[in-house]
C-alpha atoms as a PDB file:
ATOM      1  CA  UNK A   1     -10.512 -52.996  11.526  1.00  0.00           C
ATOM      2  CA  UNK A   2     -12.393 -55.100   9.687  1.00  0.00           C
ATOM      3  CA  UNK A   3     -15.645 -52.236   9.732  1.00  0.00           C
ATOM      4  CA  UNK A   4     -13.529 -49.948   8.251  1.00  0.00           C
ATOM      5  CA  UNK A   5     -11.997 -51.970   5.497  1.00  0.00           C
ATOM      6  CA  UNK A   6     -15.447 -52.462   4.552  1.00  0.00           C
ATOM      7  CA  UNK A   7     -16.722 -48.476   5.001  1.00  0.00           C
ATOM      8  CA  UNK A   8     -13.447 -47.377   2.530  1.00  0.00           C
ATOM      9  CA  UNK A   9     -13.741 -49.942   0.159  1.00  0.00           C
ATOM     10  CA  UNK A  10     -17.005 -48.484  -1.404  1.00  0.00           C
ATOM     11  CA  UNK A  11     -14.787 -44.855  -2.170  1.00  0.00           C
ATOM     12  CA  UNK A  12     -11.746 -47.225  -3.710  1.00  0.00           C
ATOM     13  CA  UNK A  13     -13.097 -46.391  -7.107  1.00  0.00           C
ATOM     14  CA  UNK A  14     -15.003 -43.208  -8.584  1.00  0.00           C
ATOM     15  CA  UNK A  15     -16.682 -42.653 -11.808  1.00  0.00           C
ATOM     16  CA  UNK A  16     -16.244 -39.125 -13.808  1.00  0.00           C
ATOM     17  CA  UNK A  17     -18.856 -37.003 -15.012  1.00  0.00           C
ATOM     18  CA  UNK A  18     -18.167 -38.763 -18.240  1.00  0.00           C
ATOM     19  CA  UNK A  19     -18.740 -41.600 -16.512  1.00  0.00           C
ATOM     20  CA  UNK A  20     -14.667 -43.033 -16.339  1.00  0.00           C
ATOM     21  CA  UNK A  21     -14.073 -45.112 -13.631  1.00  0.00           C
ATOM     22  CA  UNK A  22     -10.939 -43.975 -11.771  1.00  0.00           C
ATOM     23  CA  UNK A  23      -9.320 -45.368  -8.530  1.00  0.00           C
ATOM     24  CA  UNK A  24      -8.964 -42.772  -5.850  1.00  0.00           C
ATOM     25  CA  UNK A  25      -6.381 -41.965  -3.358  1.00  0.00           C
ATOM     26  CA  UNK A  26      -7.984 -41.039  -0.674  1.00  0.00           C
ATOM     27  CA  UNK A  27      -5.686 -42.169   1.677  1.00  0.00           C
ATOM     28  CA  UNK A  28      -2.404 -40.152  -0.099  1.00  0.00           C
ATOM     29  CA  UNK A  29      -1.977 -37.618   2.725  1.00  0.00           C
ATOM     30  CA  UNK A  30      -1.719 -35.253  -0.007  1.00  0.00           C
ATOM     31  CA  UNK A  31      -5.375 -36.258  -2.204  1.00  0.00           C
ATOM     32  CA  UNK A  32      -7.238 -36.165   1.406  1.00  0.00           C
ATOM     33  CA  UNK A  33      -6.297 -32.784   2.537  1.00  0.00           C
ATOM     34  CA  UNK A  34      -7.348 -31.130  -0.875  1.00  0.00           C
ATOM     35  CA  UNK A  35     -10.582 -33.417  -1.052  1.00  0.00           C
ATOM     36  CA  UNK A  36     -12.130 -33.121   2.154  1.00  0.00           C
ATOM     37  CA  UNK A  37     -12.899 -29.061   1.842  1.00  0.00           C
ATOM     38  CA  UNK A  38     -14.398 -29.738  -1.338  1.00  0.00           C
ATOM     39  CA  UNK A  39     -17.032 -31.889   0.312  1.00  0.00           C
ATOM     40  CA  UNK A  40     -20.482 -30.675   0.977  1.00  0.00           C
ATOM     41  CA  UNK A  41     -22.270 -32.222   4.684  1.00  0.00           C
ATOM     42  CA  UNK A  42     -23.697 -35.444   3.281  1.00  0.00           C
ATOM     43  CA  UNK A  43     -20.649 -36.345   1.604  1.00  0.00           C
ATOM     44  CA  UNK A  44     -18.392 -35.348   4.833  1.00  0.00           C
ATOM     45  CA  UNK A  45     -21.022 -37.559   7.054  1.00  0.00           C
ATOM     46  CA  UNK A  46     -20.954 -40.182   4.505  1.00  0.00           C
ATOM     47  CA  UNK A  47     -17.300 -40.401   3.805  1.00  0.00           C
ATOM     48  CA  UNK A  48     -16.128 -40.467   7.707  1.00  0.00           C
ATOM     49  CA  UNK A  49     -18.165 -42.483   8.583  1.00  0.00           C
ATOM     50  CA  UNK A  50     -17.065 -44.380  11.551  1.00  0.00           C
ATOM     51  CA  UNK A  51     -14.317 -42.773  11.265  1.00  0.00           C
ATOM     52  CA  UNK A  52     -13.398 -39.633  14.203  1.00  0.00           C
ATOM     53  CA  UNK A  53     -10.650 -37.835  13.079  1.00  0.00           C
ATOM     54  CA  UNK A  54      -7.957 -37.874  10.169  1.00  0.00           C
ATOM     55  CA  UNK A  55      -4.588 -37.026  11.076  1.00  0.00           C
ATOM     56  CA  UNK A  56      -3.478 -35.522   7.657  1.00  0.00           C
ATOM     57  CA  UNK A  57       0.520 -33.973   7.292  1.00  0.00           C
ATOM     58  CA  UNK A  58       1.679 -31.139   6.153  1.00  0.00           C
ATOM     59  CA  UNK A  59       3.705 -30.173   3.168  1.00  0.00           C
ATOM     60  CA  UNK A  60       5.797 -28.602   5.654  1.00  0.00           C
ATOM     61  CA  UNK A  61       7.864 -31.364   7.705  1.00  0.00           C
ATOM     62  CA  UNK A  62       6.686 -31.831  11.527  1.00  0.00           C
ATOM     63  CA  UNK A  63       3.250 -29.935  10.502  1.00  0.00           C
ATOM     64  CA  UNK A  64      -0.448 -31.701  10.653  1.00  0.00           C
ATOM     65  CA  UNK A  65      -3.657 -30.798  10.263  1.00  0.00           C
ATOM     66  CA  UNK A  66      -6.249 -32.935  11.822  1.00  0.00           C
ATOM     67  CA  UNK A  67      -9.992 -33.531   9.923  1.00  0.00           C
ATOM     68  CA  UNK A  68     -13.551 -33.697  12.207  1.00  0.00           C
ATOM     69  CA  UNK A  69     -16.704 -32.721  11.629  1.00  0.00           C
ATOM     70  CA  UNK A  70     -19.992 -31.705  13.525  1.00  0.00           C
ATOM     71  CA  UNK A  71     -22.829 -32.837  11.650  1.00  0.00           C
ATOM     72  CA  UNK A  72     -21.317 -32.366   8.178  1.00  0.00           C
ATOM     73  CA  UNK A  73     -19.420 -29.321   8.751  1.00  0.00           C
ATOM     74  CA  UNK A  74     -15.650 -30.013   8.328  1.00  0.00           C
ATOM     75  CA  UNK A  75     -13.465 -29.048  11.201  1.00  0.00           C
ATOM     76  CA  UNK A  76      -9.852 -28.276  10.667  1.00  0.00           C
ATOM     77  CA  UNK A  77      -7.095 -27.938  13.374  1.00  0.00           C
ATOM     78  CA  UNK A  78      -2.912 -27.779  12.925  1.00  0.00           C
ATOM     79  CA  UNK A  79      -1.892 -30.094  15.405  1.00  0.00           C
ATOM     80  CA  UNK A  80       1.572 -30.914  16.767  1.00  0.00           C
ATOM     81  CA  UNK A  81       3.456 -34.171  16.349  1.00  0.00           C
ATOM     82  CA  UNK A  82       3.871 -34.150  20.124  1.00  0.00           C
ATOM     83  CA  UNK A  83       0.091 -33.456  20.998  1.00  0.00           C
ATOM     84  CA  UNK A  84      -0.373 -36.586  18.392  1.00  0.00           C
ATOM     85  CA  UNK A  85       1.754 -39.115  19.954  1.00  0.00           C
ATOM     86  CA  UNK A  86       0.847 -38.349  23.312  1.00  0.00           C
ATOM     87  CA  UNK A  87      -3.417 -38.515  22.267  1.00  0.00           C
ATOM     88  CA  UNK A  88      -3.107 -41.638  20.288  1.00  0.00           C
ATOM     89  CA  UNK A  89      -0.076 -43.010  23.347  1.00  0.00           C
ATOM     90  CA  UNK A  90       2.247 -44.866  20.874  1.00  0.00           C
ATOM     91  CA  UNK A  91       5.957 -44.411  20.600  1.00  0.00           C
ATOM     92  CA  UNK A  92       7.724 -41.749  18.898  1.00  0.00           C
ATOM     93  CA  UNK A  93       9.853 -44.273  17.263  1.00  0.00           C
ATOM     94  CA  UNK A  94       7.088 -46.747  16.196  1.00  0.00           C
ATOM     95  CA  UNK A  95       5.861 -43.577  13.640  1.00  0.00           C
ATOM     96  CA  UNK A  96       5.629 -44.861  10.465  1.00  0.00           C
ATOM     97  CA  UNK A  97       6.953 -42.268   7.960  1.00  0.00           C
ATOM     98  CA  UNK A  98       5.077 -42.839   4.480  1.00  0.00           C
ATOM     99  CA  UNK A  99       6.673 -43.501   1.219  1.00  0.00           C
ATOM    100  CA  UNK A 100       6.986 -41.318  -1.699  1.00  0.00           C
ATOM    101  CA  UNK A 101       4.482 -41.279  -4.393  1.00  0.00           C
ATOM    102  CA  UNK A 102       4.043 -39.678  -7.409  1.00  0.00           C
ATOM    103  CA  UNK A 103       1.138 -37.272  -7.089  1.00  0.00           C
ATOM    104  CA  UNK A 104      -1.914 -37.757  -9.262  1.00  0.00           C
ATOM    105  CA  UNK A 105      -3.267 -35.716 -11.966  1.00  0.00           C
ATOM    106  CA  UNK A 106      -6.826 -35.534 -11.357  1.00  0.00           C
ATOM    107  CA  UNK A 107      -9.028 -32.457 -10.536  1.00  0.00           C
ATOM    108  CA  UNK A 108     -10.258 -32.938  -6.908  1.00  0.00           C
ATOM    109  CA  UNK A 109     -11.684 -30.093  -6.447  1.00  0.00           C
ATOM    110  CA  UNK A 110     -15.346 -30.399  -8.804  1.00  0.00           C
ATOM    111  CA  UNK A 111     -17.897 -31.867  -6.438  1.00  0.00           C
ATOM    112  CA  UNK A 112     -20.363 -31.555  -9.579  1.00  0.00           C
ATOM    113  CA  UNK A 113     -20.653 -35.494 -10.439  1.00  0.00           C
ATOM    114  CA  UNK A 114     -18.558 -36.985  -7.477  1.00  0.00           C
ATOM    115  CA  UNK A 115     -19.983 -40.511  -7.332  1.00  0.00           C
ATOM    116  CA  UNK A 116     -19.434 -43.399  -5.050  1.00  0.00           C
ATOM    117  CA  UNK A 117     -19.326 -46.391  -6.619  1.00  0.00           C
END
């Protein structure tokens, strides 16, 4: 745990083009599925990581989408709640439902500028 506390600490905060330093969200369900297709292969290699797979959901109750890659280039599957609990073998009633946010404001879709601070 402690690796990857230290890999997504470096993508806590972003500067702008105009060079305003914002924090980003990246682990809102709803910032990560709109950023990740924006990515280009080094940024998709650098911002997994360690990391295998994001389990992202779904506007749509019940519904996920989950996030690989192969050498850069972004996979996307829908997955099935089930098919989740019984790969990752936890308890259906141990899933932690997350709490309601508002949404942010920014543009997430520019790549031009995206900078890791």
């Amino acid at each position: 745990m402690e690796d990857m506390c230290y890999h997504f600490r470096k993508f806590l905060k972003v500067k702008t083009e105009d060079l305003q330093q914002l924090y980003f969200r990246f682990y809102d369900p709803r910032v990560l599925r709109i950023f990740l297709p924006t990515c280009d292969r080094k940024q998709i290699v650098e911002f997994f990581g360690p990391v295998q797979a994001f389990i992202c959901e779904q506007d749509e109750e019940g519904h996920f989408k989950r996030y690989t890659h192969n050498k850069g280039e972004l996979i996307i599957e829908e997955i099935a709640k089930k098919k989740i609990i019984k790969e990752l073998n936890i308890e259906p009633q141990k899933i932690i439902t997350p709490i309601e946010t508002t949404p942010e404001t920014t543009n997430t879709t520019n790549t031009k500028g995206r900078k890791w601070l």
